[in-house]
PDB file of N, CA and C in Angstrom:
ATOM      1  N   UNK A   1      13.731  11.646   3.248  1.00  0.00           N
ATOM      2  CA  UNK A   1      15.003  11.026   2.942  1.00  0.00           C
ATOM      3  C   UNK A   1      14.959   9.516   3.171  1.00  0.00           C
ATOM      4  N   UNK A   2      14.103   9.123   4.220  1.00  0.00           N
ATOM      5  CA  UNK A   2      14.232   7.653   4.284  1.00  0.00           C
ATOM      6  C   UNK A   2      13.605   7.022   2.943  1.00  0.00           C
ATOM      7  N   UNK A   3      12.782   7.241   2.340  1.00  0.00           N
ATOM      8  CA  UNK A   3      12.080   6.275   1.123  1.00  0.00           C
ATOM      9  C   UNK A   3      13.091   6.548  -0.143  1.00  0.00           C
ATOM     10  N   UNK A   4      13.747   7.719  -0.012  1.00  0.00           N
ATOM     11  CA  UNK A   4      15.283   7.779  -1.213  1.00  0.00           C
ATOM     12  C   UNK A   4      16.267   6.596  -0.657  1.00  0.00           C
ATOM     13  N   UNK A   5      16.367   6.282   0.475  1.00  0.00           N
ATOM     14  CA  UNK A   5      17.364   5.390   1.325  1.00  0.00           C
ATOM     15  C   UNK A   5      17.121   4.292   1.000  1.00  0.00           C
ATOM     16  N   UNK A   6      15.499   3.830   1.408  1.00  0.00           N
ATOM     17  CA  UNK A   6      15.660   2.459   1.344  1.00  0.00           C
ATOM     18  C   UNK A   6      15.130   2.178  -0.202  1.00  0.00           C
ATOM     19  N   UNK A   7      15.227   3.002  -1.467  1.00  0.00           N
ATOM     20  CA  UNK A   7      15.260   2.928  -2.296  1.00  0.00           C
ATOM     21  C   UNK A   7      16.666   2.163  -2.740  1.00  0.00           C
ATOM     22  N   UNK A   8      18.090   2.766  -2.442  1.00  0.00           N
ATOM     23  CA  UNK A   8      18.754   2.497  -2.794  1.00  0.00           C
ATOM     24  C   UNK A   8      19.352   1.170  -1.479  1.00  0.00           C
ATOM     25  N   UNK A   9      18.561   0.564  -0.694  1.00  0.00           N
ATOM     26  CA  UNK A   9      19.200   0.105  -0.310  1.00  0.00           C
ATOM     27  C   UNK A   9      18.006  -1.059   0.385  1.00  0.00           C
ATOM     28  N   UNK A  10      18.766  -2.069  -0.547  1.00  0.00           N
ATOM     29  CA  UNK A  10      18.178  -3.579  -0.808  1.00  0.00           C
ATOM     30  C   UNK A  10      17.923  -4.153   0.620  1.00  0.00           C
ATOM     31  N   UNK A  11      16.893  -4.477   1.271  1.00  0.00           N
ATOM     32  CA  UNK A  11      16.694  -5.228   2.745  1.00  0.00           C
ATOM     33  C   UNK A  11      15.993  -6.649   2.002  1.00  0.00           C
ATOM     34  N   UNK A  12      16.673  -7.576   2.849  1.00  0.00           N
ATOM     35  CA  UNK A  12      16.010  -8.838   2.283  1.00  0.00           C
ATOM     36  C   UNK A  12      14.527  -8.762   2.415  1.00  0.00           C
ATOM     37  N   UNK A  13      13.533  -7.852   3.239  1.00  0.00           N
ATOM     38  CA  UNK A  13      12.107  -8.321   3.420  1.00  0.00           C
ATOM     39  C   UNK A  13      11.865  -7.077   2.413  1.00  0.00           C
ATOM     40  N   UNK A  14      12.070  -6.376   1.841  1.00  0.00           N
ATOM     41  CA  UNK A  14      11.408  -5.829   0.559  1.00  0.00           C
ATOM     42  C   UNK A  14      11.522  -6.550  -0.771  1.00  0.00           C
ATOM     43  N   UNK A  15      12.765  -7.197  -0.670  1.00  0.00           N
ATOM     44  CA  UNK A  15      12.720  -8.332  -1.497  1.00  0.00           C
ATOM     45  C   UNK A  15      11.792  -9.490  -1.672  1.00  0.00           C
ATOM     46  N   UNK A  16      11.461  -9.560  -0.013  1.00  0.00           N
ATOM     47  CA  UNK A  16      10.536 -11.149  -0.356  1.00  0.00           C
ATOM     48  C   UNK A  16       9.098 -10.658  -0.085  1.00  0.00           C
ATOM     49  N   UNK A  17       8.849  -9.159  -0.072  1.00  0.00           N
ATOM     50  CA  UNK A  17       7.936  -8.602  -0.604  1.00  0.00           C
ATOM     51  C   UNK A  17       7.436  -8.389  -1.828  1.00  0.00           C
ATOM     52  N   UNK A  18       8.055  -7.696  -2.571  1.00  0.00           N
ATOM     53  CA  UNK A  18       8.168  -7.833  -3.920  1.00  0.00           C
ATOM     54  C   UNK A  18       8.017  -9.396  -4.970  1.00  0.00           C
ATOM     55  N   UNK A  19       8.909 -10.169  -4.242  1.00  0.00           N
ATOM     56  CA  UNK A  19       8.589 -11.150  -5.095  1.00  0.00           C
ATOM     57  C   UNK A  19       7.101 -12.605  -4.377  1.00  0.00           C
ATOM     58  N   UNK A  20       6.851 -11.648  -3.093  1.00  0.00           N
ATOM     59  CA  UNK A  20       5.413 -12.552  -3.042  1.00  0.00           C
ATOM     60  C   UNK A  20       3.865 -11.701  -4.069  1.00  0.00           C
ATOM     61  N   UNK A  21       4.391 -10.591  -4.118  1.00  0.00           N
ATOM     62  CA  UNK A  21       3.290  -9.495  -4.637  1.00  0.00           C
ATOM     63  C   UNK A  21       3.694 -10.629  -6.126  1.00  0.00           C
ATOM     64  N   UNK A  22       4.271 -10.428  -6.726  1.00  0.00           N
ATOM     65  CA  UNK A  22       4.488 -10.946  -8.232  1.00  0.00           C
ATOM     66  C   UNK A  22       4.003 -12.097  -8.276  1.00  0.00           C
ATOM     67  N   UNK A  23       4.549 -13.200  -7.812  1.00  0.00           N
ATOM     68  CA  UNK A  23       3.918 -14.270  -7.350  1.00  0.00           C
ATOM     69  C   UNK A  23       2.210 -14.021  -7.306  1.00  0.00           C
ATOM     70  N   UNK A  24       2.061 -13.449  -6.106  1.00  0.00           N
ATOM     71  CA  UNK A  24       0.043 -14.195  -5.563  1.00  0.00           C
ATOM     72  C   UNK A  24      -0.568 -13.245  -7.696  1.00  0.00           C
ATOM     73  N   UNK A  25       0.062 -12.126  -8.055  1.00  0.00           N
ATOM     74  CA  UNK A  25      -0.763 -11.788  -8.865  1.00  0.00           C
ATOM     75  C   UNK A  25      -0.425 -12.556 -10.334  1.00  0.00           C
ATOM     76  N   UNK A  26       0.583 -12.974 -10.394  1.00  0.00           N
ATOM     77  CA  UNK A  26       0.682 -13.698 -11.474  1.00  0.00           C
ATOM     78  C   UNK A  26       1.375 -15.288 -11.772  1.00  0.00           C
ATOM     79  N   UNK A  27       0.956 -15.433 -10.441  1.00  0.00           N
ATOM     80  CA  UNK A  27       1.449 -16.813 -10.170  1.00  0.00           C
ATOM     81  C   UNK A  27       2.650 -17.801 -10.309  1.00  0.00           C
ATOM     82  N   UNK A  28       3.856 -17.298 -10.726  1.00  0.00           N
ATOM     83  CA  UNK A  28       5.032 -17.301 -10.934  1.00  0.00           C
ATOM     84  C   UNK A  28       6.220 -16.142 -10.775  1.00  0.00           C
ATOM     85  N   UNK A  29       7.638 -16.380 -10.694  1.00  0.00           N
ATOM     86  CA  UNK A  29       7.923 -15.429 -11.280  1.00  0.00           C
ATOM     87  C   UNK A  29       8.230 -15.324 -12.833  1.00  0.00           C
ATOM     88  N   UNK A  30       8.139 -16.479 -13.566  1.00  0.00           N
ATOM     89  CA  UNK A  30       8.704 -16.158 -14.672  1.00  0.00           C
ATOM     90  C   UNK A  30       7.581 -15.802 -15.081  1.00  0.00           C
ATOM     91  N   UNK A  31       6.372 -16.088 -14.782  1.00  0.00           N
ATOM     92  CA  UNK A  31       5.603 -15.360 -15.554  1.00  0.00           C
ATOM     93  C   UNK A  31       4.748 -14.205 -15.191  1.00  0.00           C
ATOM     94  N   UNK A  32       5.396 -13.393 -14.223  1.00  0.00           N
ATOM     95  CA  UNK A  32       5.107 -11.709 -14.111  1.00  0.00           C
ATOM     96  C   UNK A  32       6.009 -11.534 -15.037  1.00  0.00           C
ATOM     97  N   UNK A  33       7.718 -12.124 -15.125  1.00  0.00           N
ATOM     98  CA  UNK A  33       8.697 -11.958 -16.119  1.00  0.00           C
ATOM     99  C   UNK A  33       7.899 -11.395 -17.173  1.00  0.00           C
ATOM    100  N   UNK A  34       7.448 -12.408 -18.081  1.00  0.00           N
ATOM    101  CA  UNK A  34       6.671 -12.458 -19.096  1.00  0.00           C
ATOM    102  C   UNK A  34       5.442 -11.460 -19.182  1.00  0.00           C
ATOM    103  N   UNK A  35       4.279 -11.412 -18.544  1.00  0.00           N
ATOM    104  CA  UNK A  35       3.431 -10.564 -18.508  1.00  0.00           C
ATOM    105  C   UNK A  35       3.628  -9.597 -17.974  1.00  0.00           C
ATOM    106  N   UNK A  36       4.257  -9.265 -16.721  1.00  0.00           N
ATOM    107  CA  UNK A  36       3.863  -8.121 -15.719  1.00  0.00           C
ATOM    108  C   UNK A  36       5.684  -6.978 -16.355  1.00  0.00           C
ATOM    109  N   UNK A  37       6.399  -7.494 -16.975  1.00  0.00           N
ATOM    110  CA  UNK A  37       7.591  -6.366 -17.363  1.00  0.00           C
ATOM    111  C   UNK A  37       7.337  -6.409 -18.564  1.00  0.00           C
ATOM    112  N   UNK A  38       6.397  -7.896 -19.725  1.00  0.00           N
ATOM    113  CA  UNK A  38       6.709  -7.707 -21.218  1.00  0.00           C
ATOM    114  C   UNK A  38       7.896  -7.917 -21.612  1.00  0.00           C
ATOM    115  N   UNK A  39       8.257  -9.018 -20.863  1.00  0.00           N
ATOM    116  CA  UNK A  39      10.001  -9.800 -21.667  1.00  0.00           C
ATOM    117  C   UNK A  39       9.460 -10.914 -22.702  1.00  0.00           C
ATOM    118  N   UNK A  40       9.688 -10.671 -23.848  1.00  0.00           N
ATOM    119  CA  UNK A  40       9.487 -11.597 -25.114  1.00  0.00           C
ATOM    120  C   UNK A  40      10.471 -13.182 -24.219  1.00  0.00           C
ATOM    121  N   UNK A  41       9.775 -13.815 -25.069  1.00  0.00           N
ATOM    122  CA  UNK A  41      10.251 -15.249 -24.857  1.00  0.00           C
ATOM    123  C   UNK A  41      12.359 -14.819 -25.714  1.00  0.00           C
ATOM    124  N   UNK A  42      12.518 -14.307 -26.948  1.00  0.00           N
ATOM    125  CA  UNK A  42      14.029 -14.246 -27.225  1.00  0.00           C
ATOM    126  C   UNK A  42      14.657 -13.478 -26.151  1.00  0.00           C
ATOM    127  N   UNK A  43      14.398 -12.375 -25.850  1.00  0.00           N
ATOM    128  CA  UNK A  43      14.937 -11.443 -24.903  1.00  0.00           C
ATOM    129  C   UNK A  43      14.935 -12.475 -23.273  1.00  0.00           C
ATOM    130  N   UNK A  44      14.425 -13.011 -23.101  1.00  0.00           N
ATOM    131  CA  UNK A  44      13.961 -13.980 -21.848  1.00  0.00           C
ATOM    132  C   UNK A  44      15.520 -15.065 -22.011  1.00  0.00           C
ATOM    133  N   UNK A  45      15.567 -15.675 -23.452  1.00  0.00           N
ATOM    134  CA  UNK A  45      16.304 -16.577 -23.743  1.00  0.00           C
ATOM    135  C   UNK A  45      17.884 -16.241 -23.791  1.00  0.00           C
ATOM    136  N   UNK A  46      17.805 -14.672 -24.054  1.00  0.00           N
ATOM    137  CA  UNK A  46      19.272 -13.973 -24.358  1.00  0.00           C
ATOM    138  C   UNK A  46      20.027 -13.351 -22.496  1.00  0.00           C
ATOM    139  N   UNK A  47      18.500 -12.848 -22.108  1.00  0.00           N
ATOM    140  CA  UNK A  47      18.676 -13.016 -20.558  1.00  0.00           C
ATOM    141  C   UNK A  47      20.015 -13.849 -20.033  1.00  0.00           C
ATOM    142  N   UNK A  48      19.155 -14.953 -20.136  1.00  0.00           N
ATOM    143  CA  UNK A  48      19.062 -16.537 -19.596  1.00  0.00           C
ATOM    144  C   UNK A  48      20.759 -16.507 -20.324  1.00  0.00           C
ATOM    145  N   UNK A  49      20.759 -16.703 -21.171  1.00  0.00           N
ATOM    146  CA  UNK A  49      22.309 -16.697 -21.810  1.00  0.00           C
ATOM    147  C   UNK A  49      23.697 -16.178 -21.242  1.00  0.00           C
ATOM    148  N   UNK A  50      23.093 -14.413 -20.948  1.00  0.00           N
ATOM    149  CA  UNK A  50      23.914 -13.860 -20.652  1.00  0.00           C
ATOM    150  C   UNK A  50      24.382 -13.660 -18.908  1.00  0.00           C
ATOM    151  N   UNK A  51      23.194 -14.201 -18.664  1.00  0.00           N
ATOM    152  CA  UNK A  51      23.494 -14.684 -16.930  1.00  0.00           C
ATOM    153  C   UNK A  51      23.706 -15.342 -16.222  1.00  0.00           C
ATOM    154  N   UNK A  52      23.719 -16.632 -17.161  1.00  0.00           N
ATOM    155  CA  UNK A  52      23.851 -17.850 -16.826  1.00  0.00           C
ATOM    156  C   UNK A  52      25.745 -18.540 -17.299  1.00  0.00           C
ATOM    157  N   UNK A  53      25.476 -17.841 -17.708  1.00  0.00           N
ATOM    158  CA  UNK A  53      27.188 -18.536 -18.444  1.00  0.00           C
ATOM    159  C   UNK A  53      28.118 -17.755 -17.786  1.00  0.00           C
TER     160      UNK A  53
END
């Protein structure tokens, strides 16, 4: 039950886990964005649009 738990439940150091793993392997995040999920540059841009405004 605990790994269903802290599935649903965000701790800041799995967070800055996650985004150092993305980081050291692809040296950014926008670009694990890009390579490591396969977000097209439009879909990236419509993102960016719809989250930003």
């Amino acid at each position: 039950m605990t790994n269903v738990k802290a599935f649903y439940i965000l701790q800041p150091s799995y967070i800055d886990a996650s985004r150092n793993e993305a980081v050291k392997q692809y040296g950014s995040m926008e670009q694990y964005i890009r390579d490591g999920l396969h977000v097209t540059e439009d879909e990236l841009r419509r993102l960016r649009e719809s989250l930003l405004d």
